[in-house]
C-alpha atoms as a PDB file:
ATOM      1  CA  UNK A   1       4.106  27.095  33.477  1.00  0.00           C
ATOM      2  CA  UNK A   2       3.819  26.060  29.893  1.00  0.00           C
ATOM      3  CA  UNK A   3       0.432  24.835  28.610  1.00  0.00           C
ATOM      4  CA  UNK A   4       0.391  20.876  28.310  1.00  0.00           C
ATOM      5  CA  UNK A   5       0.783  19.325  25.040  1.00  0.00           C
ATOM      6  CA  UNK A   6      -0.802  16.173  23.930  1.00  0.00           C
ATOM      7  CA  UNK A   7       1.781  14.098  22.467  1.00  0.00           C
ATOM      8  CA  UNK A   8       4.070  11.075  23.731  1.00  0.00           C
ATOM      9  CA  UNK A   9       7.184  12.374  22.462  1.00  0.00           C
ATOM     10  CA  UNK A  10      11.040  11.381  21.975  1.00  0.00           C
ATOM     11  CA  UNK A  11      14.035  12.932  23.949  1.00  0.00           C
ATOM     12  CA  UNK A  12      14.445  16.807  22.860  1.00  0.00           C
ATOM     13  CA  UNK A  13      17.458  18.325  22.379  1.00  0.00           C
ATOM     14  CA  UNK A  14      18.977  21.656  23.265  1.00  0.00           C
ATOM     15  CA  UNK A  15      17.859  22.389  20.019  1.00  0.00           C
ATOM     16  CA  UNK A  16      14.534  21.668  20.545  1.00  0.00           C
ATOM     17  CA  UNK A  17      14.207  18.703  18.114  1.00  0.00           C
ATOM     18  CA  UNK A  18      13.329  15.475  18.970  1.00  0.00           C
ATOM     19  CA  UNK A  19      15.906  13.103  18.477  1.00  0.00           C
ATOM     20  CA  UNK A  20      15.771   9.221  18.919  1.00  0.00           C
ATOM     21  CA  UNK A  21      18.115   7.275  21.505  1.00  0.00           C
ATOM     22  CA  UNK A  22      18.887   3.531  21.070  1.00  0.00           C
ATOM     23  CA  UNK A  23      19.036   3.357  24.998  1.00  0.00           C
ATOM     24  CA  UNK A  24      17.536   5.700  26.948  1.00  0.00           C
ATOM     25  CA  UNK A  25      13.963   7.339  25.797  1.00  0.00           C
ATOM     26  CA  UNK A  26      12.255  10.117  27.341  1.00  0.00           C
ATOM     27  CA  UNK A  27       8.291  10.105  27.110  1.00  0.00           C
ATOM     28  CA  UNK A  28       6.159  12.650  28.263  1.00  0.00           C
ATOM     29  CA  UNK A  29       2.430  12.149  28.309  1.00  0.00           C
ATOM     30  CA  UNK A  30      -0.821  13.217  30.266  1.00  0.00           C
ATOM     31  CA  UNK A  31      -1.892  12.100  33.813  1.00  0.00           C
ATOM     32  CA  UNK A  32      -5.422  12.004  34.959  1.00  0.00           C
ATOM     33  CA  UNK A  33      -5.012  16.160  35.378  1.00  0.00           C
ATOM     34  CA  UNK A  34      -4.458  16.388  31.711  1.00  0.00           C
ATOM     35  CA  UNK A  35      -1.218  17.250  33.019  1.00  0.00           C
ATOM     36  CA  UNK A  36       2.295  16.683  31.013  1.00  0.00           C
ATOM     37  CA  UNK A  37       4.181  14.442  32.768  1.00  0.00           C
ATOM     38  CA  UNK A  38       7.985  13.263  32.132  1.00  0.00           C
ATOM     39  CA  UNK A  39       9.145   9.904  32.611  1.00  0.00           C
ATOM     40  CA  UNK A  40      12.198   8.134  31.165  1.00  0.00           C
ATOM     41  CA  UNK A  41      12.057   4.748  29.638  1.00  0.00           C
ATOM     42  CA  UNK A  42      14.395   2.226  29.834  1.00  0.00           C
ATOM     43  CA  UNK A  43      14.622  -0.464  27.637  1.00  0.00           C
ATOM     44  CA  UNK A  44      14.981  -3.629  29.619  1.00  0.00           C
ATOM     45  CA  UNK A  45      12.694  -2.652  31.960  1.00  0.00           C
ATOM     46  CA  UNK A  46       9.502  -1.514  30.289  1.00  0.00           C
ATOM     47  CA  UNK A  47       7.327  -4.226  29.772  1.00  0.00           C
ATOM     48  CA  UNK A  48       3.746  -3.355  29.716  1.00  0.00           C
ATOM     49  CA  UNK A  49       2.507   0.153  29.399  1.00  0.00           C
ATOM     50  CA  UNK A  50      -1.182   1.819  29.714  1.00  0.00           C
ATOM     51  CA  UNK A  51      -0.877   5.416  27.700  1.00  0.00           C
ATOM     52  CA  UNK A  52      -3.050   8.180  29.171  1.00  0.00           C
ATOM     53  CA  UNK A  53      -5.555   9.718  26.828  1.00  0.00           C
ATOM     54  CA  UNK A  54      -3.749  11.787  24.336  1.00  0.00           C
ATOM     55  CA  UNK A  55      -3.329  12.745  20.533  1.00  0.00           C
ATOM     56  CA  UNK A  56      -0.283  11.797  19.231  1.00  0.00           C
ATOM     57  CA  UNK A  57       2.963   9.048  20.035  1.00  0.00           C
ATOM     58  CA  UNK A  58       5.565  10.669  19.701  1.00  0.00           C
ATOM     59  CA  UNK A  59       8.777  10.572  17.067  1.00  0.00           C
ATOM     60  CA  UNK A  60      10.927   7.339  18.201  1.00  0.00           C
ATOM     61  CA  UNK A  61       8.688   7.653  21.921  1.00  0.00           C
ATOM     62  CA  UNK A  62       9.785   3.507  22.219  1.00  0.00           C
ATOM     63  CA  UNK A  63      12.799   3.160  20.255  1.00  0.00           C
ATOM     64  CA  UNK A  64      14.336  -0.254  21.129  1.00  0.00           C
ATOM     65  CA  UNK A  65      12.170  -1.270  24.102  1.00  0.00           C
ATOM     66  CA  UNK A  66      13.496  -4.501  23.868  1.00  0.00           C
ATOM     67  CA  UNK A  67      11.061  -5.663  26.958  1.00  0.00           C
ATOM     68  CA  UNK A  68       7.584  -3.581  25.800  1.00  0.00           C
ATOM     69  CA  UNK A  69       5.710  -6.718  25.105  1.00  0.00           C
ATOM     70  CA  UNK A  70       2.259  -5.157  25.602  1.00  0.00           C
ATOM     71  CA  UNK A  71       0.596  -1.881  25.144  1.00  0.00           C
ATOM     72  CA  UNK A  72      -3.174  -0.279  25.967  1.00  0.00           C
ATOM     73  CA  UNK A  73      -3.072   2.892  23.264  1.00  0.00           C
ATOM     74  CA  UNK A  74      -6.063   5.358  24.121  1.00  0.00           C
ATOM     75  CA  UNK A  75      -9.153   5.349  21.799  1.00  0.00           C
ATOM     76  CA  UNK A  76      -8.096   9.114  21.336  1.00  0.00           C
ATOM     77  CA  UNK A  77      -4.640   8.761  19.558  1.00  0.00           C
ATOM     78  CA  UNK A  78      -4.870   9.759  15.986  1.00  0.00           C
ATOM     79  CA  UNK A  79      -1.542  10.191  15.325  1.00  0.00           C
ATOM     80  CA  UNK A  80       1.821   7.357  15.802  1.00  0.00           C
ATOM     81  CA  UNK A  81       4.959   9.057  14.803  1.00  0.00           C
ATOM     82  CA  UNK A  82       7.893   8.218  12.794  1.00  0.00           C
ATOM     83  CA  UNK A  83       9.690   5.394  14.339  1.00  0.00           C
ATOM     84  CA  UNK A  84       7.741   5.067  17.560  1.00  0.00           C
ATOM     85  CA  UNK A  85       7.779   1.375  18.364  1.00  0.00           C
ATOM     86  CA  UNK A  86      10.579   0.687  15.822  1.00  0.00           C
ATOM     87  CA  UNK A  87      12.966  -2.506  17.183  1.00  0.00           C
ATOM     88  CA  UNK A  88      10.457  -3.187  20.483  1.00  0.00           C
ATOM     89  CA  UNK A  89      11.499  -6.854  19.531  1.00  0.00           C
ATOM     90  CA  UNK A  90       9.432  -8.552  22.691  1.00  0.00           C
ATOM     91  CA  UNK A  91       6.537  -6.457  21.265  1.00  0.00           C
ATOM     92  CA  UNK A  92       3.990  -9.162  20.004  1.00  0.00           C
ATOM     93  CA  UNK A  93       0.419  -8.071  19.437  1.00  0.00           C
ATOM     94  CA  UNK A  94      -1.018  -4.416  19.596  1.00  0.00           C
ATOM     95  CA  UNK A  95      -4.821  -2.923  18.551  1.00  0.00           C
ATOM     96  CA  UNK A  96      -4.387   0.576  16.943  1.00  0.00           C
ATOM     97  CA  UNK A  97      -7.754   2.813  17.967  1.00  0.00           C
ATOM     98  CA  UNK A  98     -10.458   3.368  15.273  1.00  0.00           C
ATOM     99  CA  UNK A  99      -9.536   6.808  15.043  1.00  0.00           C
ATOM    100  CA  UNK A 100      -6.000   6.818  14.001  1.00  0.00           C
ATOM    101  CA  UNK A 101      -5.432   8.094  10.991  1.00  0.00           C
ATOM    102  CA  UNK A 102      -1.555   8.548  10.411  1.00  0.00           C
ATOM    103  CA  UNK A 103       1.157   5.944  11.083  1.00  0.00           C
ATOM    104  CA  UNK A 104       4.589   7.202  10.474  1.00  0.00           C
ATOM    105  CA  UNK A 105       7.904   5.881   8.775  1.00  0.00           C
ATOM    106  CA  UNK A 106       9.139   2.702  10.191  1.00  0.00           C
ATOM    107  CA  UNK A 107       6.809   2.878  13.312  1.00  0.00           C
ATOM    108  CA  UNK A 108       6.937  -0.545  13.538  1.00  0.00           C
ATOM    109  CA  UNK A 109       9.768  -1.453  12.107  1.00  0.00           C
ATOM    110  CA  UNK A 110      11.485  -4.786  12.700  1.00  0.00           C
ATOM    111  CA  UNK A 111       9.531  -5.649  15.392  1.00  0.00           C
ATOM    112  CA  UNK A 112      10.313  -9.348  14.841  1.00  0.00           C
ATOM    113  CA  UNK A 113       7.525 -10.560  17.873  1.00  0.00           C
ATOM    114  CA  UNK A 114       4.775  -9.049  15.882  1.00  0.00           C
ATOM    115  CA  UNK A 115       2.109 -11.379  14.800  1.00  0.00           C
ATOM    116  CA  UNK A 116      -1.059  -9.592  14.655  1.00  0.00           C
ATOM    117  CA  UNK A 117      -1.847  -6.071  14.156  1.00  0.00           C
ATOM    118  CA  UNK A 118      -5.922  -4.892  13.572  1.00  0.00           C
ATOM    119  CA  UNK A 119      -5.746  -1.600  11.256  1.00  0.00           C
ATOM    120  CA  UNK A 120      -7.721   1.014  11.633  1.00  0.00           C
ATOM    121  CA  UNK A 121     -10.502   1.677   8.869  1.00  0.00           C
ATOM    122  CA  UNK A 122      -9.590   5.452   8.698  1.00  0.00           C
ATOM    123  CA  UNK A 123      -5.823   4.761   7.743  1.00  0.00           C
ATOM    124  CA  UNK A 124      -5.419   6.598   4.112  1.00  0.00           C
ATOM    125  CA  UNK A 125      -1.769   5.542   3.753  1.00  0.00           C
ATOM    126  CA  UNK A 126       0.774   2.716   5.166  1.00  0.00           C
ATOM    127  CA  UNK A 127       4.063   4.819   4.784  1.00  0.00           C
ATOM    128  CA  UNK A 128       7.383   3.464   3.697  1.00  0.00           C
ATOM    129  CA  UNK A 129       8.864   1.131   6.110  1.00  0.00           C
ATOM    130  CA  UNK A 130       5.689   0.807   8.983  1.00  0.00           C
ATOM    131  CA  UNK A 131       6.229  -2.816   9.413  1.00  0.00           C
ATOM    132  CA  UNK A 132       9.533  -4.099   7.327  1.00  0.00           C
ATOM    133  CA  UNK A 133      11.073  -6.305   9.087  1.00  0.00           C
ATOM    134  CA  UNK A 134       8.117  -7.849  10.962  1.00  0.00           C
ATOM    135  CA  UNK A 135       9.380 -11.549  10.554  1.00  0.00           C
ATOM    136  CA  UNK A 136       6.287 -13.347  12.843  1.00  0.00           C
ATOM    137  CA  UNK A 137       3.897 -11.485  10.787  1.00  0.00           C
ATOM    138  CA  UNK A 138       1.457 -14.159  10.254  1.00  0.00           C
ATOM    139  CA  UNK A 139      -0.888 -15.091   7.664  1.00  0.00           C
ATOM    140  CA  UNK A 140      -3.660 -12.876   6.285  1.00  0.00           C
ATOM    141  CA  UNK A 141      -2.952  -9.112   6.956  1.00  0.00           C
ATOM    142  CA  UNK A 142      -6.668  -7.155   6.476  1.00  0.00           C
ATOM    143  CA  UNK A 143      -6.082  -3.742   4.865  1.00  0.00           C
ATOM    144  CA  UNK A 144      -8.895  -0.932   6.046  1.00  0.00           C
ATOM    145  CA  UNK A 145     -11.268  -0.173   3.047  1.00  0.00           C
ATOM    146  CA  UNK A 146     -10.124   3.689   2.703  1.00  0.00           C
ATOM    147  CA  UNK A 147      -6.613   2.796   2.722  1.00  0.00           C
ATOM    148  CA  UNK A 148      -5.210   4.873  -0.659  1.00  0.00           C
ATOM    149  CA  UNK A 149      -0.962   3.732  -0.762  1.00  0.00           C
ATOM    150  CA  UNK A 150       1.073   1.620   0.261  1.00  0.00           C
ATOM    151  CA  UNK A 151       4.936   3.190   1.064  1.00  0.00           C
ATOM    152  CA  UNK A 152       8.232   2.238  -0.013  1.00  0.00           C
ATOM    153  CA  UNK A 153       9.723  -1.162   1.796  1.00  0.00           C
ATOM    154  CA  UNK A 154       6.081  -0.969   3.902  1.00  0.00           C
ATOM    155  CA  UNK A 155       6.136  -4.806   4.258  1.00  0.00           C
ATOM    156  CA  UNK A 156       9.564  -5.409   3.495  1.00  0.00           C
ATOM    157  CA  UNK A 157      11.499  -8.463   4.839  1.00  0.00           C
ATOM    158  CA  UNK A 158       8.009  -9.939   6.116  1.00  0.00           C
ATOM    159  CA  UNK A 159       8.958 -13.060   5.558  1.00  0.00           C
ATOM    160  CA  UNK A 160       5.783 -15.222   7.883  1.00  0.00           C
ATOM    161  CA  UNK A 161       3.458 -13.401   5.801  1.00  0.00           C
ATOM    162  CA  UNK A 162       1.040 -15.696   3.464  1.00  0.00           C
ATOM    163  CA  UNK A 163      -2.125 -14.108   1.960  1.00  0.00           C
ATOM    164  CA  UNK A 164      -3.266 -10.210   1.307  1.00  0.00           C
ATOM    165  CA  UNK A 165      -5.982  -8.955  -0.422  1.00  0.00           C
ATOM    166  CA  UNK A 166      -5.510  -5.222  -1.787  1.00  0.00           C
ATOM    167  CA  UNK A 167      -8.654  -3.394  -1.659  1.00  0.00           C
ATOM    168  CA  UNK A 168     -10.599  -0.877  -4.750  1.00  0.00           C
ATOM    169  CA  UNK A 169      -9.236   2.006  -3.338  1.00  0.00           C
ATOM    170  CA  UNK A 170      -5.678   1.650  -3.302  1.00  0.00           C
ATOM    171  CA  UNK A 171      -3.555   2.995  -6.102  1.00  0.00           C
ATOM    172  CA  UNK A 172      -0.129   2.779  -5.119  1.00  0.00           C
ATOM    173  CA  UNK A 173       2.450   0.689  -4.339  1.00  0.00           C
ATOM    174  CA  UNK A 174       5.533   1.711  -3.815  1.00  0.00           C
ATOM    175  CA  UNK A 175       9.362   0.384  -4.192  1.00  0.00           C
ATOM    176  CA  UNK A 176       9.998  -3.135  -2.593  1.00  0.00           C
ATOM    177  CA  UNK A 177       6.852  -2.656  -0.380  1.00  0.00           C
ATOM    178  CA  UNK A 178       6.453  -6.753  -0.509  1.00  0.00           C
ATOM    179  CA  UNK A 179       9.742  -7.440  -0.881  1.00  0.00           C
ATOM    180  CA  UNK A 180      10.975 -10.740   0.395  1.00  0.00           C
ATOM    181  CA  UNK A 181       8.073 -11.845   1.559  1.00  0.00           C
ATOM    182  CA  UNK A 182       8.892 -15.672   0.786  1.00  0.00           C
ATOM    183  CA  UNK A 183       6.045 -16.836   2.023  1.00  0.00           C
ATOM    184  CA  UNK A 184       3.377 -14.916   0.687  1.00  0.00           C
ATOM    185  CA  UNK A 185       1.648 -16.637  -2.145  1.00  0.00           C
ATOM    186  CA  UNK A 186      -1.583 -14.953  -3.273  1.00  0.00           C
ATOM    187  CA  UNK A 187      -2.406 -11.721  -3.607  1.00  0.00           C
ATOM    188  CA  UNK A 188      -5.697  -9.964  -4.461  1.00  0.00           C
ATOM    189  CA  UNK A 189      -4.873  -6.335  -7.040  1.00  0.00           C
ATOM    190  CA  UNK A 190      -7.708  -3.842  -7.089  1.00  0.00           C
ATOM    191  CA  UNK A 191      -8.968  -2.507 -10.596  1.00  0.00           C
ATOM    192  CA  UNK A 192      -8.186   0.812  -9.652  1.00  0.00           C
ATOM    193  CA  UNK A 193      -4.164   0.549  -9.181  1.00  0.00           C
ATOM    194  CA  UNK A 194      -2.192   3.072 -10.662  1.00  0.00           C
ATOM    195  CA  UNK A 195       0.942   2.536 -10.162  1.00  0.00           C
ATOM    196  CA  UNK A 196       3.425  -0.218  -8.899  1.00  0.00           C
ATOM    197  CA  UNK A 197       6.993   0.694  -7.719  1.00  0.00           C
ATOM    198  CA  UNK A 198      10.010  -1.011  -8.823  1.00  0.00           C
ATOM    199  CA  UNK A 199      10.905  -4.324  -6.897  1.00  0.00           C
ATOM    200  CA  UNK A 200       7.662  -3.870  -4.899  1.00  0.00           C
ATOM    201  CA  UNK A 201       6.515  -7.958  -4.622  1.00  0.00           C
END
């Protein structure tokens, strides 16, 4: 029996790389055993979902879970890969665990119920496309005090948000991370910034 692995994870292929499915999503995570177990997700039908303690969400773990419209992560997860909750459209308000500490590419990406998220204060980086897309974004979004960049298209398309205040350690921004964000109207730049990517506001 192979050992059990901490991770929520995407389907795996034959070749043993996880690939992403637009309508059928295979998750595996651990049961009160610490054992891995294997359960298949499917869009229209997940709603609400309590995750088992583990490490890590997998690559694309709740791509298009048009239905997820609330989720209990564990206060172990560190780690939310690269397109996990991207398009969970019903998905409106989710608290990410004080020690996370790496959000992947377009994790959240246009999910267009989301109006509050609570960063974590350990989060270094927001990489490119986390929440572009995010339309019900609302008002003041509080960036964690360590936070270092800000990715490529991060906030992209974000149109509901009004207010952000960039903290003294952040010193980049990349390409079009604010981009079309038509409502957004003040915004705080620390001392320390570096460097500003084309198109990024």
């Amino acid at each position: 029996m192979p050992p059990p692995r901490t991770a929520l994870r995407g389907n795996t292929s034959r070749t043993g790389r996880d690939e992403a499915f637009p309508t059928l999503v295979t998750c595996h995570h651990l049961n009160a055993r610490r054992q891995v177990q294997r359960d298949v997700v499917h869009p229209h039908r997940c709603r609400r979902r309590v995750l088992e303690p583990q490490a890590e969400i997998g690559q694309g773990a709740f791509l298009q879970c048009t239905s997820l419209s609330e989720i209990t992560l564990p206060p172990t997860l560190t780690k939310i890969g690269r397109g996990a909750f991207c398009k969970c459209t019903s998905l409106s308000e989710i608290t990410l665990p004080p020690n996370l500490t790496e959000i992947g590419r377009c994790a959240f990406y246009k999910c267009t119920s989301l109006s509050e998220i609570t960063l974590p204060p350990n989060l270094a980086e927001i990489a490119a496309g986390v929440f572009c897309g995010c339309t019900s974004l609302l008002g003041e979004i509080t960036l964690p005090l360590n936070l270092d960049r800000i990715g490529d298209c991060a906030f992209k398309g974000c149109t509901s948000l009004r207010e952000s205040t960039l903290l003294l350690n952040l010193t980049k921004i990349g390409r079009c991370a604010f981009q079309r964000c038509t409502s957004l109207s003040k915004i705080t730049l620390p001392p320390n910034l570096a460097e500003i990517g084309n198109g990024a506001f």
